[in-house]
N, C-alpha and C. Protein backbone atom coordinates (compact mmCIF):
# COMPACT_ATOMS: atom_id res chain seq x y z
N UNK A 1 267.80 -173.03 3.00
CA UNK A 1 266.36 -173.20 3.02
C UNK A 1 265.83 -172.92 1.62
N UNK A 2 265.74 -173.88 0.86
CA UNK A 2 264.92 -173.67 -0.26
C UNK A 2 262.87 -173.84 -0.35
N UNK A 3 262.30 -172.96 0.77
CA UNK A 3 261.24 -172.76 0.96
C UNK A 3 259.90 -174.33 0.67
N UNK A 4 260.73 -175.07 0.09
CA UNK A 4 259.92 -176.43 0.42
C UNK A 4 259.91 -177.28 1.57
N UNK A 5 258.84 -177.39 2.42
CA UNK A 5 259.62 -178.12 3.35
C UNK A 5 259.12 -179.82 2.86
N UNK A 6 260.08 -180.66 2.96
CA UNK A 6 259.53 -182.10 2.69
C UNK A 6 258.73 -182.94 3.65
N UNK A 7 259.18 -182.51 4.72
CA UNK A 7 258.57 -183.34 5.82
C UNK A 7 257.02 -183.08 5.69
N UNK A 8 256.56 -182.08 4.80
CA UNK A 8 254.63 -182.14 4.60
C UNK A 8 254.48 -182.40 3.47
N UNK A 9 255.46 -183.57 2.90
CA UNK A 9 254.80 -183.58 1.45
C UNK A 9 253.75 -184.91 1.98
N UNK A 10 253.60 -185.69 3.25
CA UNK A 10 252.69 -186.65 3.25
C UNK A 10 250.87 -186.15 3.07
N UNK A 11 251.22 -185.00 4.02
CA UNK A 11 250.11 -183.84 4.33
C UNK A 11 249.67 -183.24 3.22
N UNK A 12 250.81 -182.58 1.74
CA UNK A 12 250.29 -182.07 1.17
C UNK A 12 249.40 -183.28 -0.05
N UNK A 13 250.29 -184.32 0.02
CA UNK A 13 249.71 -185.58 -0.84
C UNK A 13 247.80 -186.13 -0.31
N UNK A 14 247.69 -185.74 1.12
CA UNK A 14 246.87 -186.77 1.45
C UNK A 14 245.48 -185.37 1.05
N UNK A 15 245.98 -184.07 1.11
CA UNK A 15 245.04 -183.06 0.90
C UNK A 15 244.85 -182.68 -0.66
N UNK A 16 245.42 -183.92 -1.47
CA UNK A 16 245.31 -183.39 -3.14
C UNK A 16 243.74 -183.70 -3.16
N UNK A 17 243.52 -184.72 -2.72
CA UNK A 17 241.82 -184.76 -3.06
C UNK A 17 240.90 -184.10 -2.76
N UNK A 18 241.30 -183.39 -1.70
CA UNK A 18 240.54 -182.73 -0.59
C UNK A 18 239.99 -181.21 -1.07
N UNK A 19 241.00 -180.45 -1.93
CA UNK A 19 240.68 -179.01 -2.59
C UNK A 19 239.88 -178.53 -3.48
N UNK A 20 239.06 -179.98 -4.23
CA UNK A 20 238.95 -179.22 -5.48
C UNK A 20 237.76 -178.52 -4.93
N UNK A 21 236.95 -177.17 -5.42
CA UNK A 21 236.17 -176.33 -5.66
C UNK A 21 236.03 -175.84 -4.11
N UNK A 22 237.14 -175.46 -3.61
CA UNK A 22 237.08 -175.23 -2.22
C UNK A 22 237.71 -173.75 -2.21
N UNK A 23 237.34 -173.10 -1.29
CA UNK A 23 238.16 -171.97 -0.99
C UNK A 23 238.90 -171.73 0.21
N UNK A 24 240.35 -171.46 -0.13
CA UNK A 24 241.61 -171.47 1.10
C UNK A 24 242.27 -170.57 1.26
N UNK A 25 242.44 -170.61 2.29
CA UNK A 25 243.27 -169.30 3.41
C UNK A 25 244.57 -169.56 3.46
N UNK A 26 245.42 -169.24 3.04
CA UNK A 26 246.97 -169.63 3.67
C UNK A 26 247.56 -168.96 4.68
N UNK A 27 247.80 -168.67 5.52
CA UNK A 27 248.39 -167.98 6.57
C UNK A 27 249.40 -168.41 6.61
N UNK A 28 250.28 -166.63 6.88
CA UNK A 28 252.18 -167.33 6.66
C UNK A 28 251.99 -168.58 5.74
N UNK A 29 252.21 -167.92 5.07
CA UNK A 29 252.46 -169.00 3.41
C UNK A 29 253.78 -169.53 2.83
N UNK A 30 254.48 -168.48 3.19
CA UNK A 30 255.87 -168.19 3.08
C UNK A 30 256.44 -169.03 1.34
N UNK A 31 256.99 -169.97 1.32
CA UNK A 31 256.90 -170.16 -0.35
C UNK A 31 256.02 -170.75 -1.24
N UNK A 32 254.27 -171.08 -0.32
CA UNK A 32 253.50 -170.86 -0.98
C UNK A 32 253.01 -172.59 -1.70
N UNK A 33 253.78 -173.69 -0.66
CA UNK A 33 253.65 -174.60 -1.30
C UNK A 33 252.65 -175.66 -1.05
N UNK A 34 251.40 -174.87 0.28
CA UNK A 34 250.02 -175.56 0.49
C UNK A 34 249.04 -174.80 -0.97
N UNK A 35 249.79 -173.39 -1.14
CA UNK A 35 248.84 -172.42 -2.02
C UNK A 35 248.94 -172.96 -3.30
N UNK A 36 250.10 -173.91 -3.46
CA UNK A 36 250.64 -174.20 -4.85
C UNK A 36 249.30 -175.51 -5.17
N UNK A 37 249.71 -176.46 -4.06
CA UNK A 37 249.31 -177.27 -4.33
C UNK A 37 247.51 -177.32 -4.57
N UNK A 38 247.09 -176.46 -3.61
CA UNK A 38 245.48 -176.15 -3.71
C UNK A 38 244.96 -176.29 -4.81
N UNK A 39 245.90 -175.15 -5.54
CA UNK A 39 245.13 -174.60 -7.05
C UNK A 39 245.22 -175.79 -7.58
N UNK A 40 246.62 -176.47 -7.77
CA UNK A 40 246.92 -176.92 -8.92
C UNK A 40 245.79 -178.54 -8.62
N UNK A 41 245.12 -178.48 -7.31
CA UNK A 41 244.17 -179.50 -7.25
C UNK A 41 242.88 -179.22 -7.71
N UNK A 42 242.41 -177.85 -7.52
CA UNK A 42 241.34 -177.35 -8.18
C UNK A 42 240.23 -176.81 -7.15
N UNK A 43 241.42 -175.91 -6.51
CA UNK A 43 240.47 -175.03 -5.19
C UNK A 43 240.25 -173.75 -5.96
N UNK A 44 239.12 -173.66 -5.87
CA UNK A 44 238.43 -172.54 -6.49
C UNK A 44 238.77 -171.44 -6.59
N UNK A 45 239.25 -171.24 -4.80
CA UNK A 45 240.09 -170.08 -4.52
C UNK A 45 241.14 -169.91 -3.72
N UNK A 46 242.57 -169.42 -3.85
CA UNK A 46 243.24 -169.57 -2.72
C UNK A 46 243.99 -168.54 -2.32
N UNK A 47 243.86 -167.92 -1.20
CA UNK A 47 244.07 -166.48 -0.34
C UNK A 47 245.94 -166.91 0.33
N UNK A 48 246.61 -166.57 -0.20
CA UNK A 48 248.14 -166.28 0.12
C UNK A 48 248.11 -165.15 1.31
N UNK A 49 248.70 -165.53 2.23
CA UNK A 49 249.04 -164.57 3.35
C UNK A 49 250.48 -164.50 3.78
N UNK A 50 251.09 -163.64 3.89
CA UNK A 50 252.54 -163.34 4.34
C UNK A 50 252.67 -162.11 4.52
N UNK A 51 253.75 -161.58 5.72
CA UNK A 51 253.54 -160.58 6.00
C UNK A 51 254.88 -159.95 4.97
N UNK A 52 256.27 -160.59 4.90
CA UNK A 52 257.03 -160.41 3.94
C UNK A 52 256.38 -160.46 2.48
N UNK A 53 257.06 -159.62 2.00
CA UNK A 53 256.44 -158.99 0.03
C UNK A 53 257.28 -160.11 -0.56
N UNK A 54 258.76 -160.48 -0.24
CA UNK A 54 259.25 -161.16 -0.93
C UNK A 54 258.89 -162.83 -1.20
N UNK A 55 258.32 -163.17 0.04
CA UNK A 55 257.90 -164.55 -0.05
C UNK A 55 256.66 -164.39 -0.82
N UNK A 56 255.65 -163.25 -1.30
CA UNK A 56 254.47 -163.10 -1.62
C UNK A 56 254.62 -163.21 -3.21
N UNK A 57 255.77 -162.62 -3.67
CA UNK A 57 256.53 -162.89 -5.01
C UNK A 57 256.92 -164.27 -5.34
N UNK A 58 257.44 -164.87 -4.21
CA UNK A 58 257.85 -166.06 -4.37
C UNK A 58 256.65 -166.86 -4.77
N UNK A 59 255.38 -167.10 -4.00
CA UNK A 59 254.54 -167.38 -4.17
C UNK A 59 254.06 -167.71 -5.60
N UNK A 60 253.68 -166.04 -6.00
CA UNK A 60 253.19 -165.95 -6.85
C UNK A 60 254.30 -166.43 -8.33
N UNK A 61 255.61 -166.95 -8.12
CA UNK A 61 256.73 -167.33 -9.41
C UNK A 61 256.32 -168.82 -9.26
N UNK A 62 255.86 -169.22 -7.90
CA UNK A 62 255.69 -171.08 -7.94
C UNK A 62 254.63 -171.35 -8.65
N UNK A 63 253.45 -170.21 -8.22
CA UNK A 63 252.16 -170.38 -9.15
C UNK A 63 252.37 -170.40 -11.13
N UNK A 64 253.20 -169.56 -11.52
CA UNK A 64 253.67 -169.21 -12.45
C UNK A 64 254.45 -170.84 -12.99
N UNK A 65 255.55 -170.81 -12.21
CA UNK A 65 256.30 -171.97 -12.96
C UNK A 65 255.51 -173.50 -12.87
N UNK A 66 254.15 -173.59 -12.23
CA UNK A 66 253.30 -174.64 -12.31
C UNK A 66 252.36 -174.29 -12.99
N UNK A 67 252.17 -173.61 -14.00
CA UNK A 67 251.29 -173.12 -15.15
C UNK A 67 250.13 -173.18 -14.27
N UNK A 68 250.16 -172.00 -13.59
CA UNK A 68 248.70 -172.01 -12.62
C UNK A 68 248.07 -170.33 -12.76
N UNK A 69 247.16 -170.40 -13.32
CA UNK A 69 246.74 -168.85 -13.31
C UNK A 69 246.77 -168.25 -11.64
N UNK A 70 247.04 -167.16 -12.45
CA UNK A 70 247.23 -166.43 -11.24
C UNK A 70 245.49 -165.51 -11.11
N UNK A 71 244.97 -165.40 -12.03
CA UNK A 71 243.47 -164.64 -12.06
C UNK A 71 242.50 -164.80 -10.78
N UNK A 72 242.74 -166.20 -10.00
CA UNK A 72 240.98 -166.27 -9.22
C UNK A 72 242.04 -166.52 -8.16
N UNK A 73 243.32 -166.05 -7.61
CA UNK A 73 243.87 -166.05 -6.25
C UNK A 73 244.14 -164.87 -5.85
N UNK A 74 244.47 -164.39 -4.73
CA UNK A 74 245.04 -163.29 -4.00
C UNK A 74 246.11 -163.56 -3.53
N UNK A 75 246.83 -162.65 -3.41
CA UNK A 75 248.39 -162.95 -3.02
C UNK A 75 248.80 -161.50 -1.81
N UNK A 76 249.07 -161.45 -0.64
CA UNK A 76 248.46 -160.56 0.56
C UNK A 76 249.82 -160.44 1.30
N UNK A 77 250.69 -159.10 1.05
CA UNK A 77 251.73 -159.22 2.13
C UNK A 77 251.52 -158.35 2.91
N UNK A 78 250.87 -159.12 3.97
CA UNK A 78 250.33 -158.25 5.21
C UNK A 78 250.17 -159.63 6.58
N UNK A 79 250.47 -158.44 7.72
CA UNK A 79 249.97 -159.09 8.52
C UNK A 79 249.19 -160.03 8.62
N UNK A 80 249.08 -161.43 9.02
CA UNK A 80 248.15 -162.41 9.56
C UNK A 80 247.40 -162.19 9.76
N UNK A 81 247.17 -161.08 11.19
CA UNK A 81 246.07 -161.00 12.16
C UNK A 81 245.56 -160.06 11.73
N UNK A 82 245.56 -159.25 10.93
CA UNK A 82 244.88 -158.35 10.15
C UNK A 82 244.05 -158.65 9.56
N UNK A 83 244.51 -159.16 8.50
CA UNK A 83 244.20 -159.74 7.45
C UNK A 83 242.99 -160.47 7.79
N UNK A 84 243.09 -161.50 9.07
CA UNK A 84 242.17 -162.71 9.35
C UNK A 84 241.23 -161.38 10.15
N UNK A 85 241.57 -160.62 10.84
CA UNK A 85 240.59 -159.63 11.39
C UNK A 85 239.45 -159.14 10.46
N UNK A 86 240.31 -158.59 9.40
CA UNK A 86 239.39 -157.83 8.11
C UNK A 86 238.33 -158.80 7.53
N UNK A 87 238.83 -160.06 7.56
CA UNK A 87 238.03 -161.21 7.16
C UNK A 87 236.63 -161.37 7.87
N UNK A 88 237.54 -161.29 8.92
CA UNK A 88 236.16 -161.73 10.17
C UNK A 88 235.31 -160.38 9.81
N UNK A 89 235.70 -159.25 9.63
CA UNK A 89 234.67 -158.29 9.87
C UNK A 89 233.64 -157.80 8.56
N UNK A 90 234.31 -158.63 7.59
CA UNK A 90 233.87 -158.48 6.40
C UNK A 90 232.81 -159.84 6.29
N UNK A 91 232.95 -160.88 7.06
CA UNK A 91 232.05 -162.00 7.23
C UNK A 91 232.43 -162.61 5.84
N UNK A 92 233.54 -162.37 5.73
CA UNK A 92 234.27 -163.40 4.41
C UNK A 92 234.34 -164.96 5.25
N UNK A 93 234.29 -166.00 4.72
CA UNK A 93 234.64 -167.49 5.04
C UNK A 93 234.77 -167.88 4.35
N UNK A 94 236.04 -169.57 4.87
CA UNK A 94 236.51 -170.03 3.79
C UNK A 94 236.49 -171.52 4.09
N UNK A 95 236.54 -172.30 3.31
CA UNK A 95 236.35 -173.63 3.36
C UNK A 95 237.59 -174.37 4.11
N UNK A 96 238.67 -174.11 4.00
CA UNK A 96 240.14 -174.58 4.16
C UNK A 96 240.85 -173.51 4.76
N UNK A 97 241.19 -173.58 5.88
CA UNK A 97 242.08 -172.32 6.52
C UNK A 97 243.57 -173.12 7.08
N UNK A 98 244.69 -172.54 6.75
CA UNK A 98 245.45 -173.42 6.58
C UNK A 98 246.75 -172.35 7.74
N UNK A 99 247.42 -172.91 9.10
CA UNK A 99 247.45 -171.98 9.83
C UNK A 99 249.04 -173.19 10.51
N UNK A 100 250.01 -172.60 9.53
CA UNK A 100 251.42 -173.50 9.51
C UNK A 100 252.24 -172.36 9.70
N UNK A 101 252.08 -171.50 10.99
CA UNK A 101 253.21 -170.79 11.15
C UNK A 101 254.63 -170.92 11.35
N UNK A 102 255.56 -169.63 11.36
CA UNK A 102 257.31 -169.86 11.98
C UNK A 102 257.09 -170.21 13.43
N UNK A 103 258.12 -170.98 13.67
CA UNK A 103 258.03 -170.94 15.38
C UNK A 103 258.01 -169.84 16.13
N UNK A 104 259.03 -168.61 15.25
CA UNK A 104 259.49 -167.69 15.96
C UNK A 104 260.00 -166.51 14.66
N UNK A 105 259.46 -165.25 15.25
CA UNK A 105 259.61 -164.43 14.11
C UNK A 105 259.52 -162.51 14.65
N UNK A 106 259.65 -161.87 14.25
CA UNK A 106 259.41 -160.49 14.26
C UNK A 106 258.88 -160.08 13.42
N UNK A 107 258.31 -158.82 13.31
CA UNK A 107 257.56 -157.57 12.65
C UNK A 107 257.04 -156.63 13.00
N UNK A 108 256.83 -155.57 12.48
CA UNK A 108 256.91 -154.15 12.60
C UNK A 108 255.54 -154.58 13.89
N UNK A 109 254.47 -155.55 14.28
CA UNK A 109 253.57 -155.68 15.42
C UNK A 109 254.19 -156.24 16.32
N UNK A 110 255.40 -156.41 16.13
CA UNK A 110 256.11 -157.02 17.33
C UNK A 110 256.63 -157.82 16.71
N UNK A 111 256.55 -159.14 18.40
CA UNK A 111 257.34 -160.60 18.05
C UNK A 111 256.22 -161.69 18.02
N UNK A 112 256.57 -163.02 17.11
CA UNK A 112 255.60 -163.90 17.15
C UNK A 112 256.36 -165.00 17.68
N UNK A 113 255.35 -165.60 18.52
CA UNK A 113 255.71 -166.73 19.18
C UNK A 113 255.03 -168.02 19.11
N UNK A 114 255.43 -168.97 18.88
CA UNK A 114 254.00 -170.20 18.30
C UNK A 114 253.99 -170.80 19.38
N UNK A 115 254.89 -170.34 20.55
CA UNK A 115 254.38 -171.13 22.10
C UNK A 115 253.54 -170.14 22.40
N UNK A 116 253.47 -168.94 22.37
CA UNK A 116 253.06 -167.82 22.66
C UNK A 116 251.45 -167.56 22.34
N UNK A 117 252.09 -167.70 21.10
CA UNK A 117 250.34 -167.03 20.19
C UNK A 117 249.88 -168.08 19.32
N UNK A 118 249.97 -169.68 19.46
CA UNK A 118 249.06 -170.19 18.83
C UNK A 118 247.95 -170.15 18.60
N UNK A 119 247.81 -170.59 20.07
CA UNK A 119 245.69 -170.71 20.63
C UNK A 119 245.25 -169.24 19.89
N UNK A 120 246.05 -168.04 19.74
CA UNK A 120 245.46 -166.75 19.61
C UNK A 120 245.13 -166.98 17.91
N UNK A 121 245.81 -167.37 17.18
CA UNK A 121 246.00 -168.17 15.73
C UNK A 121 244.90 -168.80 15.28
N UNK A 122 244.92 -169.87 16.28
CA UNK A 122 243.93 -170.91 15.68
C UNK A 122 242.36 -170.00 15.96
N UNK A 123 242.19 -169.64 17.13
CA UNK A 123 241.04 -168.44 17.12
C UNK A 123 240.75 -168.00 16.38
N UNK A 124 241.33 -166.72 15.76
CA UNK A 124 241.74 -166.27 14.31
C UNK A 124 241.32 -166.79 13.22
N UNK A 125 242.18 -167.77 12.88
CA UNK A 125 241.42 -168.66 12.16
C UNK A 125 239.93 -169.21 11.95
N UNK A 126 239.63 -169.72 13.07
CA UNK A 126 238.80 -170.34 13.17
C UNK A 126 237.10 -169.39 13.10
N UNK A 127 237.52 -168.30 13.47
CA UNK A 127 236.43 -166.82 13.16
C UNK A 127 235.70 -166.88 11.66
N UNK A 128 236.95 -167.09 10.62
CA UNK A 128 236.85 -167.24 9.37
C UNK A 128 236.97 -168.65 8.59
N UNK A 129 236.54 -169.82 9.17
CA UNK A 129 235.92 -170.72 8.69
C UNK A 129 234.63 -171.34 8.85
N UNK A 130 234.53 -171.50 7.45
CA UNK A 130 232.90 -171.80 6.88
C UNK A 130 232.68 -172.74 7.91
N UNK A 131 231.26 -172.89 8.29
CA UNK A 131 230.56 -174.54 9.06
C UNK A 131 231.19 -175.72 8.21
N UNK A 132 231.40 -176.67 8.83
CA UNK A 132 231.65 -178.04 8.36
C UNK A 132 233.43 -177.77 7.86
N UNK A 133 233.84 -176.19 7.59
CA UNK A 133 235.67 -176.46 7.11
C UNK A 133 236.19 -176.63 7.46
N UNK A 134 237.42 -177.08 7.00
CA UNK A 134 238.36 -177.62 7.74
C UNK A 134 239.70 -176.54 8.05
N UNK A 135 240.50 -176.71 9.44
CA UNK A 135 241.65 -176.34 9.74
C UNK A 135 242.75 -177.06 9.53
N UNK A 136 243.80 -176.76 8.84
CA UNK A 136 244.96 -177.83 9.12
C UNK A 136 245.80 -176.67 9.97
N UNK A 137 246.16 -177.34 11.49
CA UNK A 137 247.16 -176.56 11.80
C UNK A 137 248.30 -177.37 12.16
N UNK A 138 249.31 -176.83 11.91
CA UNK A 138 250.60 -177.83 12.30
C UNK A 138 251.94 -176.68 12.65
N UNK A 139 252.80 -177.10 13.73
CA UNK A 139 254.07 -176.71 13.86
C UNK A 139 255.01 -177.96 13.73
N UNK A 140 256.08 -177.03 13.25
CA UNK A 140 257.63 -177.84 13.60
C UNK A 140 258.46 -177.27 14.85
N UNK A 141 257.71 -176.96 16.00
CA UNK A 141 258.45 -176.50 16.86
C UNK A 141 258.83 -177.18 17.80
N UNK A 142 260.10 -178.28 17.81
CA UNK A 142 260.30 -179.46 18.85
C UNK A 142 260.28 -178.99 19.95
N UNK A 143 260.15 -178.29 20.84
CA UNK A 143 260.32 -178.46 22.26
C UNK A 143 258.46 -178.30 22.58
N UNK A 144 257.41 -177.91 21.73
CA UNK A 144 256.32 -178.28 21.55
C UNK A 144 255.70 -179.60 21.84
N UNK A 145 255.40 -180.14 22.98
CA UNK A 145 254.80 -181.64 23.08
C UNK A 145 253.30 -181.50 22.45
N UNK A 146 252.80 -182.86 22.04
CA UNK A 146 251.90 -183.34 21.10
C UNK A 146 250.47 -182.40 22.40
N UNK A 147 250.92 -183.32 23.65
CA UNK A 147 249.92 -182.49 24.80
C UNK A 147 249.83 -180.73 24.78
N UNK A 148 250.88 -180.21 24.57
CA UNK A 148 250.70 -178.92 24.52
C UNK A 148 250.05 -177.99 22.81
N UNK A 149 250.35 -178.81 22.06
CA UNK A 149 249.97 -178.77 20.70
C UNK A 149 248.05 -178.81 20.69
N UNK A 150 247.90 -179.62 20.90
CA UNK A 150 246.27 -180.01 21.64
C UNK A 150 245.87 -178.96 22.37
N UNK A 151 246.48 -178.71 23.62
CA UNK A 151 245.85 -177.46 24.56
C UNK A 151 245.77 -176.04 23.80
N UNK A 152 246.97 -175.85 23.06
CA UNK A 152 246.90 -174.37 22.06
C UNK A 152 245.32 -174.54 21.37
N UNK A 153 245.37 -175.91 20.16
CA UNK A 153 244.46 -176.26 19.68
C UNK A 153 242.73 -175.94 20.45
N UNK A 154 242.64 -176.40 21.17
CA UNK A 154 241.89 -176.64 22.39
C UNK A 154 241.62 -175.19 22.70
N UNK A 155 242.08 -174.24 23.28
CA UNK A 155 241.72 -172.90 23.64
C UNK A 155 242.36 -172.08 22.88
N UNK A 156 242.05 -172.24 21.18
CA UNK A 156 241.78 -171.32 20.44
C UNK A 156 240.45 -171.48 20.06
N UNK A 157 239.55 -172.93 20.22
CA UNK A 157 238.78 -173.47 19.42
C UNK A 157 237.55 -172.71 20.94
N UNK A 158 237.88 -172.70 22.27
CA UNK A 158 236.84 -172.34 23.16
C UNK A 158 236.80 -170.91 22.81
N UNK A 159 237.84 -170.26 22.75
CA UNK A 159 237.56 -168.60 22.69
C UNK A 159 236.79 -168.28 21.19
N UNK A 160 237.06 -169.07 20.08
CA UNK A 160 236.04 -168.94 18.84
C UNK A 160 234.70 -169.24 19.12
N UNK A 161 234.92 -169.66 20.26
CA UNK A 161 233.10 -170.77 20.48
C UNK A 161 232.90 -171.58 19.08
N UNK A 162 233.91 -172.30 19.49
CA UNK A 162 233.87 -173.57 18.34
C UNK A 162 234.50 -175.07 18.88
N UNK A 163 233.29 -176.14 18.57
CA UNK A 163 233.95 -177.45 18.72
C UNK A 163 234.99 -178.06 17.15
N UNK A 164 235.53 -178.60 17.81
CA UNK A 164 236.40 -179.28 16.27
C UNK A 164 236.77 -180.92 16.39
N UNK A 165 236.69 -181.94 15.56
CA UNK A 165 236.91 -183.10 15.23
C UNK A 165 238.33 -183.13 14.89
N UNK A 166 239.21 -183.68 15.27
CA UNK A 166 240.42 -184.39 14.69
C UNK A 166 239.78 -185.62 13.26
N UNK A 167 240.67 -185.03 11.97
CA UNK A 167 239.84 -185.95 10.77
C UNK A 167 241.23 -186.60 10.15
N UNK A 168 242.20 -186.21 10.22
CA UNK A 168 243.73 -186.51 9.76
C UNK A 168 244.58 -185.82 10.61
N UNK A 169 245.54 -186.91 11.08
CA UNK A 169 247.25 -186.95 11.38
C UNK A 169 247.79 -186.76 11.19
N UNK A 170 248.64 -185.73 10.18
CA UNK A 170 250.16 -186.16 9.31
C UNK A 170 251.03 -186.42 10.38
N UNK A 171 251.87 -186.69 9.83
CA UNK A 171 253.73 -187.05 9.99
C UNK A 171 254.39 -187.55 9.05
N UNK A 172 255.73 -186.73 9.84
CA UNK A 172 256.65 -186.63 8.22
C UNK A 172 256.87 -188.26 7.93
N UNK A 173 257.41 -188.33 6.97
CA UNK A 173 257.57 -189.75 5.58
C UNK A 173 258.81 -190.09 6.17
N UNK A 174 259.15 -191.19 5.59
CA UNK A 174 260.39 -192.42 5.91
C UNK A 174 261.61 -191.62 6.19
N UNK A 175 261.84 -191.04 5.70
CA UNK A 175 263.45 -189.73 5.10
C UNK A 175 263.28 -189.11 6.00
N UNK A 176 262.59 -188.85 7.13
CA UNK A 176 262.50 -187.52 8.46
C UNK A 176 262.44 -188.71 9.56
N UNK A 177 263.34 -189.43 10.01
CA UNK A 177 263.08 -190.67 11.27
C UNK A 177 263.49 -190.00 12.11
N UNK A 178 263.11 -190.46 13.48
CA UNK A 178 263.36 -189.94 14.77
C UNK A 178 263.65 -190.42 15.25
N UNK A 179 264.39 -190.24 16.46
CA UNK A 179 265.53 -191.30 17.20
C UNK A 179 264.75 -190.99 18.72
N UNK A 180 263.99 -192.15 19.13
CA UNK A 180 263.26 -192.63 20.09
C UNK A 180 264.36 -191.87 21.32
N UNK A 181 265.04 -191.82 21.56
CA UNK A 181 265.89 -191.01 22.88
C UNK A 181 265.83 -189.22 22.42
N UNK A 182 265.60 -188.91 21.65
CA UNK A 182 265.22 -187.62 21.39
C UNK A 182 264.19 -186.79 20.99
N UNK A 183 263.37 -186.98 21.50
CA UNK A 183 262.09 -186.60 21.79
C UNK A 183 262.07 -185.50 20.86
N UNK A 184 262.83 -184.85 20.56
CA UNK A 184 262.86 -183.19 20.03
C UNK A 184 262.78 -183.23 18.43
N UNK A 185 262.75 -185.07 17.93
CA UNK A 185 263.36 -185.08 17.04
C UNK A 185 262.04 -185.58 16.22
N UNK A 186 260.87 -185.57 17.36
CA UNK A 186 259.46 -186.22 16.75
C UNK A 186 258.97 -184.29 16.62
N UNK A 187 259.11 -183.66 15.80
CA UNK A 187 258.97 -182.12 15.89
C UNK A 187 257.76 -181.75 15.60
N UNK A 188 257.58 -182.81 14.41
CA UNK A 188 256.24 -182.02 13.46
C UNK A 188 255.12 -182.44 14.01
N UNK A 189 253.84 -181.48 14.06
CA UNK A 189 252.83 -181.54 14.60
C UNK A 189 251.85 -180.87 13.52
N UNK A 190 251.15 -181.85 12.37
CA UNK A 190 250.09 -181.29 11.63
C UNK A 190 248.39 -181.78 11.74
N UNK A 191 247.73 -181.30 12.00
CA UNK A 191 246.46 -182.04 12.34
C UNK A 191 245.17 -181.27 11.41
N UNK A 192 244.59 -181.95 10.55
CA UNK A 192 243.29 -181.53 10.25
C UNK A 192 242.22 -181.68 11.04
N UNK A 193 241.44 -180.36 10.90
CA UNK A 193 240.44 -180.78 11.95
C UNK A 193 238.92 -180.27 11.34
N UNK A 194 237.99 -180.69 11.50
CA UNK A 194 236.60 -180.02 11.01
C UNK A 194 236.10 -179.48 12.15
């Protein structure tokens, strides 16, 4: 795992226009390569979240080796739900909240589950985005159907008391094909939403 994943470079291409003078949330950031791309589009501000220190380093060496100041970002190895808690209570908001978790993970708050605790995620999220911002949330978790992806979506967005627009699709590029008898193999699920 060299912390890039390719299958969102369509996603991260179609959001180069989309950042400049914006401010973004990364949640589970992990090597940092929605955070990379933000800046280097000209988001004003961009908030790194990971609960691991080492991916938070990592982060901050991609920012580095893309001649990207490091001065007007934060870089946060802490809990998610903290983090997005402290937000909410601080009435911080952000233009771009960006909410691409592991499928499956541990930490000292337990275990995370993205069948589990999406809807609880996108909630979360959604506490701490500005009127009119946008969410991109997406998993790669194949046994995840597109219908159940929606319903997470869907009742994280009622418990925020928030409606949301579907505004972009991704899916992965030519090099990630799926073989129509394996359903498991259509995995990725990224959706912008306002």
């Amino acid at each position: 795992d060299i912390g890039l994943f390719c299958d969102m470079r369509p996603l991260r291409t179609w959001m180069s226009n989309h950042w400049r003078d914006r401010t973004v949330l990364n949640t589970f950031c992990y090597s940092g390569a929605f955070s990379v791309n933000a800046a280097a589009h000209g988001a004003r501000k961009v908030v790194s979240v990971d609960l691991g220190a080492p991916a938070i380093e990592w982060v901050k060496t991609n920012f580095q080796l893309n001649n990207l100041d490091l001065s007007p970002h934060e870089f946060l190895a802490e809990d998610t739900f903290k983090v997005l808690d402290r937000f909410r209570r601080k009435g911080e908001v952000f233009d771009i909240v960006i909410a691409d978790p592991p499928s499956y993970s541990t930490g000292p708050s337990g275990t995370w589950s993205v069948s589990k605790d999406l809807k609880r995620l996108v909630a979360a999220c959604l506490r701490v985005l500005a009127p009119g911002g946008w969410l991109i949330a997406a998993t790669n978790q194949g046994s995840m159907s597109p219908r159940d992806f929606l319903n997470h979506i869907q009742d994280g967005a009622v418990r925020a008391g928030r409606e949301l627009q579907l505004i972009h699709q991704g899916s992965p590029p030519v090099d990630f094909p799926a073989a129509l008898s394996f359903p498991e193999s259509r995995y990725l699920k990224c959706w912008v939403l306002r």
